[in-house]
PDB file of N, CA and C in Angstrom:
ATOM      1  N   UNK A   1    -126.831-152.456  95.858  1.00  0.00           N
ATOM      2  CA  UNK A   1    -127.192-151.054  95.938  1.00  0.00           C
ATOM      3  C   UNK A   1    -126.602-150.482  97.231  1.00  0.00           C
ATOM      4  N   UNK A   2    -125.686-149.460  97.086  1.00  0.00           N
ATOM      5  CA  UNK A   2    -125.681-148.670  98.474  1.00  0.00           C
ATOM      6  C   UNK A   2    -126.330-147.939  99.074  1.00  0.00           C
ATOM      7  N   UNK A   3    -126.080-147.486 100.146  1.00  0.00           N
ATOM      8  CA  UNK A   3    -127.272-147.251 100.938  1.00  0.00           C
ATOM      9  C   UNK A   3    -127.071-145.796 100.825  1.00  0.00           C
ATOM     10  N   UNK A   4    -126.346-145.043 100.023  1.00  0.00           N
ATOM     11  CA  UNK A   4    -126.678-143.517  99.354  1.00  0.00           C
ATOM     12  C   UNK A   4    -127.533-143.696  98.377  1.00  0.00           C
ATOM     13  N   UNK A   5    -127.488-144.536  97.266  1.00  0.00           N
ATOM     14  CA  UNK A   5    -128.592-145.043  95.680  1.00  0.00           C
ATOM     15  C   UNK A   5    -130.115-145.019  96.607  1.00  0.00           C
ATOM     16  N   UNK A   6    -129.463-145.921  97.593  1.00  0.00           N
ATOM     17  CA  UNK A   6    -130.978-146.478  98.102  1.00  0.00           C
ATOM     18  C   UNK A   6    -131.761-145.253  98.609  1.00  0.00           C
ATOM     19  N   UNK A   7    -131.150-144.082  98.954  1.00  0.00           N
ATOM     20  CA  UNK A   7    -132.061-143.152  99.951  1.00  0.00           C
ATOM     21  C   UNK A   7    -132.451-142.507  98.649  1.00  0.00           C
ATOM     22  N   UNK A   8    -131.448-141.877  97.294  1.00  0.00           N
ATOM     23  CA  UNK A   8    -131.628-141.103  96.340  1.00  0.00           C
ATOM     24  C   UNK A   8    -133.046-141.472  95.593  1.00  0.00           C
ATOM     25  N   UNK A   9    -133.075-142.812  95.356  1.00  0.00           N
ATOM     26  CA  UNK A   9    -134.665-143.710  95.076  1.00  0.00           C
ATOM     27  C   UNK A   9    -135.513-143.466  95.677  1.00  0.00           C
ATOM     28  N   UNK A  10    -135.215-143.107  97.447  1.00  0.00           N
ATOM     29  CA  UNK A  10    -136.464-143.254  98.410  1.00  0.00           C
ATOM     30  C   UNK A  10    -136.616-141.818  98.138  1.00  0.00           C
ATOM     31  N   UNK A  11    -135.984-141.116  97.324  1.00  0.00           N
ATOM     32  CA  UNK A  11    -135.886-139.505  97.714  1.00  0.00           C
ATOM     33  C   UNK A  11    -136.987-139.173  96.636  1.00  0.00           C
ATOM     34  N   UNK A  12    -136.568-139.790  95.079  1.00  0.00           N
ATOM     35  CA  UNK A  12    -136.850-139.544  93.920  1.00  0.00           C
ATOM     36  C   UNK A  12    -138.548-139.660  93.924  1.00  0.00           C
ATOM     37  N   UNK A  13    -138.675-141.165  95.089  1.00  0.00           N
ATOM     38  CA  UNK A  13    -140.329-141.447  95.200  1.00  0.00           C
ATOM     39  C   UNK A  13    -140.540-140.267  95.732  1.00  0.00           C
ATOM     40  N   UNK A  14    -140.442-139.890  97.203  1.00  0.00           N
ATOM     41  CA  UNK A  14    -141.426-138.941  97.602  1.00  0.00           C
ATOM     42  C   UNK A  14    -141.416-137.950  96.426  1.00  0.00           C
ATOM     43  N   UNK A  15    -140.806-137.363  95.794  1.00  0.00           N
ATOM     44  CA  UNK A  15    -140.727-135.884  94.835  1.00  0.00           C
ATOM     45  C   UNK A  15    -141.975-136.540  93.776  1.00  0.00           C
ATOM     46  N   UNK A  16    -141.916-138.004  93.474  1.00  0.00           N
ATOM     47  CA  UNK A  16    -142.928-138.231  92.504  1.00  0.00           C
ATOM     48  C   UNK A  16    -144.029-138.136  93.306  1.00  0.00           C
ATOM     49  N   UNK A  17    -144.191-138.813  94.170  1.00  0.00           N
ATOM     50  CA  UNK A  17    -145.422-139.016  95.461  1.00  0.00           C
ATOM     51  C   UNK A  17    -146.192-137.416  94.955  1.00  0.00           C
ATOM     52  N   UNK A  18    -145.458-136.320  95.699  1.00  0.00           N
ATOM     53  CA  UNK A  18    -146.054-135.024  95.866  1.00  0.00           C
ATOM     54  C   UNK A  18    -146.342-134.631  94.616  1.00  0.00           C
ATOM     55  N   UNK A  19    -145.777-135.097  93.341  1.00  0.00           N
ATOM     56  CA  UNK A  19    -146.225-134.662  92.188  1.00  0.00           C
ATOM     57  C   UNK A  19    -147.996-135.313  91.972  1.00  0.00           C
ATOM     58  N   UNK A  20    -147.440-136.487  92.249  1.00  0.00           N
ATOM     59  CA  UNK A  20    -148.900-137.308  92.495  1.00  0.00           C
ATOM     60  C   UNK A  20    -150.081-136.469  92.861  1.00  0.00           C
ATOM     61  N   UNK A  21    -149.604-136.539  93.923  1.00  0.00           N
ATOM     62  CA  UNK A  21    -150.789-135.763  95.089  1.00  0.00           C
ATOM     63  C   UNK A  21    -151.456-134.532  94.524  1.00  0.00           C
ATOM     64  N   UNK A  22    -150.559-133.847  94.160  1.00  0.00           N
ATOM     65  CA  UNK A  22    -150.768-132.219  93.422  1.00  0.00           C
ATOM     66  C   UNK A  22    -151.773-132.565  92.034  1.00  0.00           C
ATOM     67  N   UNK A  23    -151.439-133.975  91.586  1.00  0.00           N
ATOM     68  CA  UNK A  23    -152.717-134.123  90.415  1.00  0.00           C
ATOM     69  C   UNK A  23    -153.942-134.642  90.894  1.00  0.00           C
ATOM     70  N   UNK A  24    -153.918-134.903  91.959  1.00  0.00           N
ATOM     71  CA  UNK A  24    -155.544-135.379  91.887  1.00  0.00           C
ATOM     72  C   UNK A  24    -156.605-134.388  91.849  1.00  0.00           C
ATOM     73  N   UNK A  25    -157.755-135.160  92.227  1.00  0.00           N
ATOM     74  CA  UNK A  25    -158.565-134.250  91.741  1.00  0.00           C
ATOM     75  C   UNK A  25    -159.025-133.443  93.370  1.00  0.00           C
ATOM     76  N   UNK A  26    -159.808-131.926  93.008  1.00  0.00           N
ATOM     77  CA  UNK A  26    -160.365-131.649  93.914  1.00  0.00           C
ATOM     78  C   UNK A  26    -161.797-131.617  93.966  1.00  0.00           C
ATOM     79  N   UNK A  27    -161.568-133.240  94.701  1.00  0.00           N
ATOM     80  CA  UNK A  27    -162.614-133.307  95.454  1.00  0.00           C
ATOM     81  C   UNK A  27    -162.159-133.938  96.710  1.00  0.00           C
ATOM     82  N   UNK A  28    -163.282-134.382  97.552  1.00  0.00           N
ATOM     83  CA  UNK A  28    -163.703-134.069  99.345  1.00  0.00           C
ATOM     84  C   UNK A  28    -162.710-135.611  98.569  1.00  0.00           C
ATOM     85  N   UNK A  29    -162.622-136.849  98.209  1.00  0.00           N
ATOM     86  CA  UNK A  29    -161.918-138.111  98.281  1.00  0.00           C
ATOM     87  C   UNK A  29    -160.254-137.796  97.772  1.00  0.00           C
ATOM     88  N   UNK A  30    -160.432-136.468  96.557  1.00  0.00           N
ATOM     89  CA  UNK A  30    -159.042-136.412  96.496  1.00  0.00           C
ATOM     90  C   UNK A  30    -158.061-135.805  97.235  1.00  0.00           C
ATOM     91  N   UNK A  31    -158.926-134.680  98.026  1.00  0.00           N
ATOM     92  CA  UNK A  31    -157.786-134.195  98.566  1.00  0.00           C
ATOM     93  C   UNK A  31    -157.572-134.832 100.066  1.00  0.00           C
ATOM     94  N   UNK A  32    -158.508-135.919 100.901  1.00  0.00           N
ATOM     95  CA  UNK A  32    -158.245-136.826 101.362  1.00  0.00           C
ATOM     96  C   UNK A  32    -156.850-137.633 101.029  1.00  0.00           C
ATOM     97  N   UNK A  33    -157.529-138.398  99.825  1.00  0.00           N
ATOM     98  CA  UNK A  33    -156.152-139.367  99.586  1.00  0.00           C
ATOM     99  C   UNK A  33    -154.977-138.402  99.643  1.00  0.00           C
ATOM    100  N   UNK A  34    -154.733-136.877  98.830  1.00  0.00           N
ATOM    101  CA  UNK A  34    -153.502-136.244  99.035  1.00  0.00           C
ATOM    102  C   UNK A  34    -152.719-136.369  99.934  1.00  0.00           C
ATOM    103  N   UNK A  35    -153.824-135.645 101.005  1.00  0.00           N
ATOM    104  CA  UNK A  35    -152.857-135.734 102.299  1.00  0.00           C
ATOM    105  C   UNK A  35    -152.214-136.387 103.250  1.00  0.00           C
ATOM    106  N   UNK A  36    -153.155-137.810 103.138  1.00  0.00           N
ATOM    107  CA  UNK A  36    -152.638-139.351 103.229  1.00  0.00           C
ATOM    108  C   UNK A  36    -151.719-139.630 102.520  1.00  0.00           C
ATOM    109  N   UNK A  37    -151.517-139.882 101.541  1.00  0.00           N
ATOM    110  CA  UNK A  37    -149.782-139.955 100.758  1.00  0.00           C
ATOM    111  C   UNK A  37    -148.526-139.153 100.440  1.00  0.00           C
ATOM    112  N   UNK A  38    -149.317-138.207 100.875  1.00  0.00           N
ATOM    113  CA  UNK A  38    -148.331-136.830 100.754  1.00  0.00           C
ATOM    114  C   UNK A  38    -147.151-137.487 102.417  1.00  0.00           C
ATOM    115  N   UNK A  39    -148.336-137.738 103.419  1.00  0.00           N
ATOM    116  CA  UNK A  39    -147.431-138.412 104.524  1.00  0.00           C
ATOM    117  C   UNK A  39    -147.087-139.160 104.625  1.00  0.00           C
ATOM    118  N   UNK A  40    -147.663-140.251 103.907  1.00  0.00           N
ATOM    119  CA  UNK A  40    -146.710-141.629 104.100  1.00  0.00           C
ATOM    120  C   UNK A  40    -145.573-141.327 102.881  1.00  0.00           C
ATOM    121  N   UNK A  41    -146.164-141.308 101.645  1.00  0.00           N
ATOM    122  CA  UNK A  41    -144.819-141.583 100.943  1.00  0.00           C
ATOM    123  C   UNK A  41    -144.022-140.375 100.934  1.00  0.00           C
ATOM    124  N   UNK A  42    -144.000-139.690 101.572  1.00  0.00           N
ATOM    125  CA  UNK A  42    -142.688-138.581 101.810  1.00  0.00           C
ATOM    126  C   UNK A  42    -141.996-139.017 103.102  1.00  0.00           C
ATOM    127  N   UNK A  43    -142.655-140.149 104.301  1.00  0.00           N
ATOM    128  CA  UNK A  43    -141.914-140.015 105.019  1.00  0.00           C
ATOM    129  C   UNK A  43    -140.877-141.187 104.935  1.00  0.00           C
ATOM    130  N   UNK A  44    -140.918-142.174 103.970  1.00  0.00           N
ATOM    131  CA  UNK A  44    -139.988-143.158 103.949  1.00  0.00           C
ATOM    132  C   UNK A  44    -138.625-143.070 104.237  1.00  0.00           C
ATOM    133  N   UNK A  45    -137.816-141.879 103.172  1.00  0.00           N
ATOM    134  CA  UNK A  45    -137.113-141.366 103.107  1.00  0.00           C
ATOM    135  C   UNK A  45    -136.616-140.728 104.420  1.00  0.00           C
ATOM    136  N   UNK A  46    -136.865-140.282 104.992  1.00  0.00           N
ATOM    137  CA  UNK A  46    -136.580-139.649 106.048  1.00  0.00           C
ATOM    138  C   UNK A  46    -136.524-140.930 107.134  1.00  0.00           C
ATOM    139  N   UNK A  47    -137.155-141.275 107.450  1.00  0.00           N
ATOM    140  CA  UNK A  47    -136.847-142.769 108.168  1.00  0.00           C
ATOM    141  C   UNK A  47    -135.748-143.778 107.660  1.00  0.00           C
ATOM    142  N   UNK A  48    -135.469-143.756 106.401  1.00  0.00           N
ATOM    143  CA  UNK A  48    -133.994-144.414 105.773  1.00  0.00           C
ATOM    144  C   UNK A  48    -132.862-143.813 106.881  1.00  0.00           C
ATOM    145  N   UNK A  49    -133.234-142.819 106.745  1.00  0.00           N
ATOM    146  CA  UNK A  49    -132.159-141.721 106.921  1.00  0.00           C
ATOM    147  C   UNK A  49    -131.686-142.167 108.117  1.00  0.00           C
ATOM    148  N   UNK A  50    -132.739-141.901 108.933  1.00  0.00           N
ATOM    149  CA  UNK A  50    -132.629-141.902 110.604  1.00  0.00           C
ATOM    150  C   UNK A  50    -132.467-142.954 110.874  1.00  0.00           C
ATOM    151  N   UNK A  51    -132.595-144.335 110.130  1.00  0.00           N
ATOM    152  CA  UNK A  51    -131.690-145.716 110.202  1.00  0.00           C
ATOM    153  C   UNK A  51    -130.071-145.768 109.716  1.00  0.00           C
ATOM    154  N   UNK A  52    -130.098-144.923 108.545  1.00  0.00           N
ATOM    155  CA  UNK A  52    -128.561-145.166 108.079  1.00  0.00           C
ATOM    156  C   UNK A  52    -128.107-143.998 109.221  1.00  0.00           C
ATOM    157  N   UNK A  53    -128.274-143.998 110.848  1.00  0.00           N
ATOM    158  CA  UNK A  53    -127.959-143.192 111.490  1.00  0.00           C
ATOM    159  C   UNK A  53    -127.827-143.384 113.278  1.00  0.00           C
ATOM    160  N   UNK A  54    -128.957-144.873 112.753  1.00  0.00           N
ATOM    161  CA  UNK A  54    -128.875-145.638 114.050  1.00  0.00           C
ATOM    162  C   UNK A  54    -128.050-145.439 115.237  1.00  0.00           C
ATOM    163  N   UNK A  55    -128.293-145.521 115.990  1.00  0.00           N
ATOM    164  CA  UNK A  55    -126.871-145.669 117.714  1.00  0.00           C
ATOM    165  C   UNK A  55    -127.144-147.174 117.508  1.00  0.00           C
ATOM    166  N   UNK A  56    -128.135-148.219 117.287  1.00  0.00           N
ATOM    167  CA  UNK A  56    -128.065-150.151 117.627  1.00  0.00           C
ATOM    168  C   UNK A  56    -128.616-150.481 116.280  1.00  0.00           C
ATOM    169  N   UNK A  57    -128.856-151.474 116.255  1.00  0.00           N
ATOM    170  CA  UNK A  57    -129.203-152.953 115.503  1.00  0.00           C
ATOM    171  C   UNK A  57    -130.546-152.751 115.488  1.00  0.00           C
ATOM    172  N   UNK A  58    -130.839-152.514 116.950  1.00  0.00           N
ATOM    173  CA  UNK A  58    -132.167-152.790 116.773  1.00  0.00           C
ATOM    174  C   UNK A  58    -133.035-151.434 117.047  1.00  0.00           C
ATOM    175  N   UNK A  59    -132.094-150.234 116.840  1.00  0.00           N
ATOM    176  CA  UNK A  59    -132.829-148.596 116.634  1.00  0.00           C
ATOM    177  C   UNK A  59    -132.943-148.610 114.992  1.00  0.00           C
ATOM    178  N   UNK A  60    -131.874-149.011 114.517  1.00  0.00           N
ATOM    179  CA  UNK A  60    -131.723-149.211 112.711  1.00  0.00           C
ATOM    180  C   UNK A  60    -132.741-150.593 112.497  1.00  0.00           C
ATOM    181  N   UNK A  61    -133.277-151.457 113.125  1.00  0.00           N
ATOM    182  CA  UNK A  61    -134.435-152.290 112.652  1.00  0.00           C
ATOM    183  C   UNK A  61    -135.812-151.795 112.627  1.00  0.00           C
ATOM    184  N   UNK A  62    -135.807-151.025 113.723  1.00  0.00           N
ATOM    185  CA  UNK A  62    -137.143-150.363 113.710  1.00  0.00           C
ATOM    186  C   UNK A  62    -137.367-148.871 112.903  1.00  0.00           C
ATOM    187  N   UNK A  63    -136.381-148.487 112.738  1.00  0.00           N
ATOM    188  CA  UNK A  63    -136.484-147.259 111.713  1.00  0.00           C
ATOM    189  C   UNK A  63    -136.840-147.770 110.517  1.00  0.00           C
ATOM    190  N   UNK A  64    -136.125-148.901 110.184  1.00  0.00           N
ATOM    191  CA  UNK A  64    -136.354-149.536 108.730  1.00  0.00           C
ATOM    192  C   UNK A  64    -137.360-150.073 108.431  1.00  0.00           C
ATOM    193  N   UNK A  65    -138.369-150.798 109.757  1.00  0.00           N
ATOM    194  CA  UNK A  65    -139.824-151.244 109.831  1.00  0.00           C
ATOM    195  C   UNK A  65    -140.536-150.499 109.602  1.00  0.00           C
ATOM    196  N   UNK A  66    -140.529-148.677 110.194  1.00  0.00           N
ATOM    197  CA  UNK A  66    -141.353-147.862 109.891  1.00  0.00           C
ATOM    198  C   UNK A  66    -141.054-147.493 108.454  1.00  0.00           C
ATOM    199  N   UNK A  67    -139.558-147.162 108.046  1.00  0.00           N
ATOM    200  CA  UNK A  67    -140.138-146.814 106.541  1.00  0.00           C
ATOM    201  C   UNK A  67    -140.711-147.912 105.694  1.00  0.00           C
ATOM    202  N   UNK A  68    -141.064-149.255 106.078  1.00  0.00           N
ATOM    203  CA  UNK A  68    -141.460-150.057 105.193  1.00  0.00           C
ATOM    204  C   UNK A  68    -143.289-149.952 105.333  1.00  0.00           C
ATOM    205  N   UNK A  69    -143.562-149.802 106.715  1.00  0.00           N
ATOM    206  CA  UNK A  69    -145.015-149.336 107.086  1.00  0.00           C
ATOM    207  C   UNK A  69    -145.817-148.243 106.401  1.00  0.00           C
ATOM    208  N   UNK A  70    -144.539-147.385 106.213  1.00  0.00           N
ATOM    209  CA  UNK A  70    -144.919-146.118 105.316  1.00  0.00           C
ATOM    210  C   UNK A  70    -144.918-146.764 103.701  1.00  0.00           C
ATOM    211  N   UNK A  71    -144.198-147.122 103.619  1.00  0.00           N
ATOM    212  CA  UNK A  71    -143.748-147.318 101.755  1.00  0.00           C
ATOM    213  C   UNK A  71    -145.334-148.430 101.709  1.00  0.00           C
ATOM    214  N   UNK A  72    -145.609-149.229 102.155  1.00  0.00           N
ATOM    215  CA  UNK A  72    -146.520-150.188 102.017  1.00  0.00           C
ATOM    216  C   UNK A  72    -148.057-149.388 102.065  1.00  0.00           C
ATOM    217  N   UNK A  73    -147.807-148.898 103.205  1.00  0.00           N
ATOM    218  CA  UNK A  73    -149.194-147.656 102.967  1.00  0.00           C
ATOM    219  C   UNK A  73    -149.416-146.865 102.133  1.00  0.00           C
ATOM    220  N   UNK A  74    -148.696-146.287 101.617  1.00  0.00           N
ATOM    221  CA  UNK A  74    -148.292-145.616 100.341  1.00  0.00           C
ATOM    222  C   UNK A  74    -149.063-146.454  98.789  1.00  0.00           C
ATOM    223  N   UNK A  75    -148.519-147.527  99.116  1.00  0.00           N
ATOM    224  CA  UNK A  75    -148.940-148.477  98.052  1.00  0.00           C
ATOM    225  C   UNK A  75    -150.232-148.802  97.905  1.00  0.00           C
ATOM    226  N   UNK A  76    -150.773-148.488  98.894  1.00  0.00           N
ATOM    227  CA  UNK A  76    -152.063-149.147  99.136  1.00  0.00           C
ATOM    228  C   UNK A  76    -153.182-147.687  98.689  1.00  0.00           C
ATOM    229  N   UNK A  77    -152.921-146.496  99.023  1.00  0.00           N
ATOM    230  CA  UNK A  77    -153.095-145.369  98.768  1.00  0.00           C
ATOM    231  C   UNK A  77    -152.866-145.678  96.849  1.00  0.00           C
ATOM    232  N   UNK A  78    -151.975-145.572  96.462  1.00  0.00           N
ATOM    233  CA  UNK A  78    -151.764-145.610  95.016  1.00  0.00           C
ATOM    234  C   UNK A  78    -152.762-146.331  93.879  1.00  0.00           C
ATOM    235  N   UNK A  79    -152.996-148.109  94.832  1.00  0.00           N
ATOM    236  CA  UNK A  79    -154.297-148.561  94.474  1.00  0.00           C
ATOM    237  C   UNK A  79    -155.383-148.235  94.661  1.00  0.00           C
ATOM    238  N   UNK A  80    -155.555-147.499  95.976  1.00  0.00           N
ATOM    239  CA  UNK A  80    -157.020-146.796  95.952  1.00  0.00           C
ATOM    240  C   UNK A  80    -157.196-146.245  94.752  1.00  0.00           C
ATOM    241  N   UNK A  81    -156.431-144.935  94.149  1.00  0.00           N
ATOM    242  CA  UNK A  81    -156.224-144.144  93.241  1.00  0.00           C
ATOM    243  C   UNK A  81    -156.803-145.030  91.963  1.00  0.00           C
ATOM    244  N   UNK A  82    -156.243-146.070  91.719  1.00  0.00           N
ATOM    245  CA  UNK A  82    -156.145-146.677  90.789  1.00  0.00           C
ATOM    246  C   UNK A  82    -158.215-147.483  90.656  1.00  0.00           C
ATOM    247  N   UNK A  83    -158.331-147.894  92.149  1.00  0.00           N
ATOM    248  CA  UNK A  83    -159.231-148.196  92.236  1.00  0.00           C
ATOM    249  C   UNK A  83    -160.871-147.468  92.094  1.00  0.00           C
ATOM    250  N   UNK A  84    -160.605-146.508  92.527  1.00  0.00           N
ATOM    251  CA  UNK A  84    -161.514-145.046  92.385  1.00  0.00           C
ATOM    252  C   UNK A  84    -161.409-144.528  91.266  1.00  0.00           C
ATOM    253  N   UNK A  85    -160.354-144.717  90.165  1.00  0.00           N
ATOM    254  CA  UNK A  85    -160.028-144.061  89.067  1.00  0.00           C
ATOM    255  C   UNK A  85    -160.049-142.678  89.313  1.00  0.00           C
ATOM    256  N   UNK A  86    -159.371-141.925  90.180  1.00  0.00           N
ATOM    257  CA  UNK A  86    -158.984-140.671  90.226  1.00  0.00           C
ATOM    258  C   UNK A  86    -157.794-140.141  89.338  1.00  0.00           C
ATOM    259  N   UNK A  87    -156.973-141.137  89.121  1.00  0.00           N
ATOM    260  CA  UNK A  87    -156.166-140.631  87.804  1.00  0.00           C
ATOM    261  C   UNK A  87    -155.635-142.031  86.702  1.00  0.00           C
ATOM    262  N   UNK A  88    -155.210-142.006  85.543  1.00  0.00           N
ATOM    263  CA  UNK A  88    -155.221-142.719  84.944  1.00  0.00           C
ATOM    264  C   UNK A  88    -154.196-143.631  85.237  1.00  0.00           C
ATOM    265  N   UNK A  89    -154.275-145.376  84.723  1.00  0.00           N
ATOM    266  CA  UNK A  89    -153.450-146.003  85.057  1.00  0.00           C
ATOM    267  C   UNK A  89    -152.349-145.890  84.950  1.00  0.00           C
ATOM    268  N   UNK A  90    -152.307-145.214  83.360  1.00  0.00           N
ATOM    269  CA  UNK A  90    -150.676-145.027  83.079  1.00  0.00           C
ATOM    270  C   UNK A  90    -150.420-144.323  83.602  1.00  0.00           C
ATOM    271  N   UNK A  91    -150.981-143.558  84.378  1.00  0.00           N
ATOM    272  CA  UNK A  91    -149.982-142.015  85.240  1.00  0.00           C
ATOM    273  C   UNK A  91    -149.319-143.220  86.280  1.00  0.00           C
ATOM    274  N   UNK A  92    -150.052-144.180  86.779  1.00  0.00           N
ATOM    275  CA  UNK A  92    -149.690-144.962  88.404  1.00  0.00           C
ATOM    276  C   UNK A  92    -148.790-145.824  88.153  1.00  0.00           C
ATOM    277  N   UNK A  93    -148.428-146.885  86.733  1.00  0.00           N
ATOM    278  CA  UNK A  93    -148.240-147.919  86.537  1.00  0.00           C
ATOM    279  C   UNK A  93    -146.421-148.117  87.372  1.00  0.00           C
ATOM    280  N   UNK A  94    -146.122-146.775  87.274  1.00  0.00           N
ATOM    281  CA  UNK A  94    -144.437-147.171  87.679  1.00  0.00           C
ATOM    282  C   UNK A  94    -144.023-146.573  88.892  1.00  0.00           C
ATOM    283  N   UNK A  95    -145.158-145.891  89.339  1.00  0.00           N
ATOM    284  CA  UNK A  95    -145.112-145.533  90.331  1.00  0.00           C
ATOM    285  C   UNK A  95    -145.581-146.547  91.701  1.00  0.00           C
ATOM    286  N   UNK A  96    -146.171-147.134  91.048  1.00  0.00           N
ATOM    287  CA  UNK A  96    -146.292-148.548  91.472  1.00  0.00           C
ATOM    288  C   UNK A  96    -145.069-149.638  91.267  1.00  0.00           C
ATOM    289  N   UNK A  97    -144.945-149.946  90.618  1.00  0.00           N
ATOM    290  CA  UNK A  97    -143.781-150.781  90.439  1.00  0.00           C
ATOM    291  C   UNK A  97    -142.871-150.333  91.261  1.00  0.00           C
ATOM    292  N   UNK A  98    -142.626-149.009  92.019  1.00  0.00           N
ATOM    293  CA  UNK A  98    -141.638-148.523  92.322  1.00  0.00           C
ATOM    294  C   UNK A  98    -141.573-148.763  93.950  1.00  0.00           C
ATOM    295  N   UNK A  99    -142.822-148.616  93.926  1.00  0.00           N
ATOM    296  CA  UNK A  99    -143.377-149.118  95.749  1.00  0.00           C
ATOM    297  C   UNK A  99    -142.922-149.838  95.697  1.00  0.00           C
ATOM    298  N   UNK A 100    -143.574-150.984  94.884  1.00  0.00           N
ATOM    299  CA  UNK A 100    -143.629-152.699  95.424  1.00  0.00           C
ATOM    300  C   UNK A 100    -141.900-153.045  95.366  1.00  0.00           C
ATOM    301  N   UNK A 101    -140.939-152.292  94.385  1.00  0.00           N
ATOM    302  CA  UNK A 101    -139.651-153.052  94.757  1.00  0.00           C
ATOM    303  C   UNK A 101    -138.974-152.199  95.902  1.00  0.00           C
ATOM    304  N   UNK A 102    -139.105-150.716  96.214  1.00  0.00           N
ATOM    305  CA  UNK A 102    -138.939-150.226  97.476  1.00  0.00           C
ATOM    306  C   UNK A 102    -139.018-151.374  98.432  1.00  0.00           C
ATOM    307  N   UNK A 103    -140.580-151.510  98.565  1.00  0.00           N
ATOM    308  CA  UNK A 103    -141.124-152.480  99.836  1.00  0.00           C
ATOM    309  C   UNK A 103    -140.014-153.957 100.068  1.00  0.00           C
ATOM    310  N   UNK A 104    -140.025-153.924  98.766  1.00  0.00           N
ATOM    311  CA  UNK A 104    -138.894-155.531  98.815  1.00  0.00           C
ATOM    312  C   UNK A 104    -137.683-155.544  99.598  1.00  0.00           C
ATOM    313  N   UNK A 105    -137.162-154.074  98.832  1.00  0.00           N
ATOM    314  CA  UNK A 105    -135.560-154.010  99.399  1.00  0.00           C
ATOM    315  C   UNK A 105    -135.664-153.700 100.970  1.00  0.00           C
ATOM    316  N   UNK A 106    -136.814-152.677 101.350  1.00  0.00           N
ATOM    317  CA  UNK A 106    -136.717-152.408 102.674  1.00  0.00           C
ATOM    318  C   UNK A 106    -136.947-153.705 103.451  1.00  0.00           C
ATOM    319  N   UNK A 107    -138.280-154.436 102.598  1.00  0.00           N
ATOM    320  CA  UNK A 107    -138.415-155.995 104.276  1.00  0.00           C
ATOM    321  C   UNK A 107    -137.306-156.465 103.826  1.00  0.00           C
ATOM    322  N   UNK A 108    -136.284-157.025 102.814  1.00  0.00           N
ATOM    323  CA  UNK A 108    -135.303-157.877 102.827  1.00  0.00           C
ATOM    324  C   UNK A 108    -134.252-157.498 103.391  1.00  0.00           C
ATOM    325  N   UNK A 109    -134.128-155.933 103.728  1.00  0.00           N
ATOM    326  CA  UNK A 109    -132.871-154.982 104.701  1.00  0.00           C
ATOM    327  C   UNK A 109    -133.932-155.821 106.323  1.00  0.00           C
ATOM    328  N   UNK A 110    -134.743-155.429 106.442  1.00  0.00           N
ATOM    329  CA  UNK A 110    -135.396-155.869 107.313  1.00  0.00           C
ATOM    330  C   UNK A 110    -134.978-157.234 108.186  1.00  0.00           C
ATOM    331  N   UNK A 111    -135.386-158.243 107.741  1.00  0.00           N
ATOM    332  CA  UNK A 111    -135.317-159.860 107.586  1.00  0.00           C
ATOM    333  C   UNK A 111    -133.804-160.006 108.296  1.00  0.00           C
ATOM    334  N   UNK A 112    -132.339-159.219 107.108  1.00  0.00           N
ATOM    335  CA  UNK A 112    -131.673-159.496 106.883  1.00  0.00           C
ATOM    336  C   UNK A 112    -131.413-158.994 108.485  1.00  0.00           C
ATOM    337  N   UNK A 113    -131.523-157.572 109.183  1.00  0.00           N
ATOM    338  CA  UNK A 113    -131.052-157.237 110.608  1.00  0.00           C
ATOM    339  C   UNK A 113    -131.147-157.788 111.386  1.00  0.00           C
ATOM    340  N   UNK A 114    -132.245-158.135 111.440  1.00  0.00           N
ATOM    341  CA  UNK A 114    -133.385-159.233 112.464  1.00  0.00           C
ATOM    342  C   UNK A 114    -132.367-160.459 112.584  1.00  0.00           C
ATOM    343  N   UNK A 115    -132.007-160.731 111.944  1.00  0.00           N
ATOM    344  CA  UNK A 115    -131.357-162.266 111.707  1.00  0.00           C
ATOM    345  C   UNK A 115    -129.974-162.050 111.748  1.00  0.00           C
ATOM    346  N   UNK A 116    -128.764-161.326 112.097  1.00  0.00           N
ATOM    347  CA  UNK A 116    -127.614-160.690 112.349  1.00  0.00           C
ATOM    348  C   UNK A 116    -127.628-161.205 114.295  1.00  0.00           C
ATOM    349  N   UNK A 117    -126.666-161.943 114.549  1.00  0.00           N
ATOM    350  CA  UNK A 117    -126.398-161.510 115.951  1.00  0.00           C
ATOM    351  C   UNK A 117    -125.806-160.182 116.079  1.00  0.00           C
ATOM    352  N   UNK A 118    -125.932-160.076 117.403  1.00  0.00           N
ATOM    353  CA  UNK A 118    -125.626-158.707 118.082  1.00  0.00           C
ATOM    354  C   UNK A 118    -124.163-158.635 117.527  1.00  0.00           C
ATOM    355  N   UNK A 119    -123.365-158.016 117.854  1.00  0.00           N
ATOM    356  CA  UNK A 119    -121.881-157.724 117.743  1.00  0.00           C
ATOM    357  C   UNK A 119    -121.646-157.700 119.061  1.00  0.00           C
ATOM    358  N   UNK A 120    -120.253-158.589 118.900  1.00  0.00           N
ATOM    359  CA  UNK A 120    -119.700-158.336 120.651  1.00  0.00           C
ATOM    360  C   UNK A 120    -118.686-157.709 120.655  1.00  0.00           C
ATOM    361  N   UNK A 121    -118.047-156.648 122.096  1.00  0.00           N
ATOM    362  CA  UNK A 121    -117.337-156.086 122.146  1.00  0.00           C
ATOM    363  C   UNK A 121    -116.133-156.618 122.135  1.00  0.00           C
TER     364      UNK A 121
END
């Protein structure tokens, strides 16, 4: 996957994310969770970004840690949802799936920096 596919995916989640958010319910727990996922999973994307943008190794490792902090929180938000039954499973089921392989590709971009020596001049 290149790392344009990869942001267009991270892009496609947040747009689903906020669709998300906009269905729950209003109440005092839903519009809680909203605004909690409305921030994490919109900000993944934007943290891709500001890695595929890096000045080092290790400004592009930690950008990529935070969007994985976000994408993972996100996930966890989604199961609440799921857990509270605020909206139905099938609304979550791929929206889920979508986290959990996000989360993959980002720790395995992750792993993979971490473990790169530096470059020498």
């Amino acid at each position: 996957m290149t790392p344009d596919e990869l942001s267009d995916r991270l892009l496609d989640f947040a747009a689903r994310i906020g669709k998300l958010a906009d269905a729950l319910p209003d109440t005092r727990m839903g519009r809680h969770i909203a605004g909690q996922i409305i921030r994490s999973g919109t900000s993944a994307a934007p943290n891709y970004e500001e890695g595929c943008a890096a000045e080092s190794r290790r400004d592009f490792t930690h950008k990529l840690q935070i969007c994985l902090k976000e994408l993972r929180e996100t996930r966890l938000w989604l199961r609440l949802i799921l857990r509270a039954e605020l909206l139905p499973e099938k609304r979550l089921t791929k929206l889920l799936e979508e986290a959990d392989s996000l989360c993959k590709i980002i720790g395995k971009s992750v792993v993979t920096a971490k473990r790169q020596p530096p470059k020498k001049d």
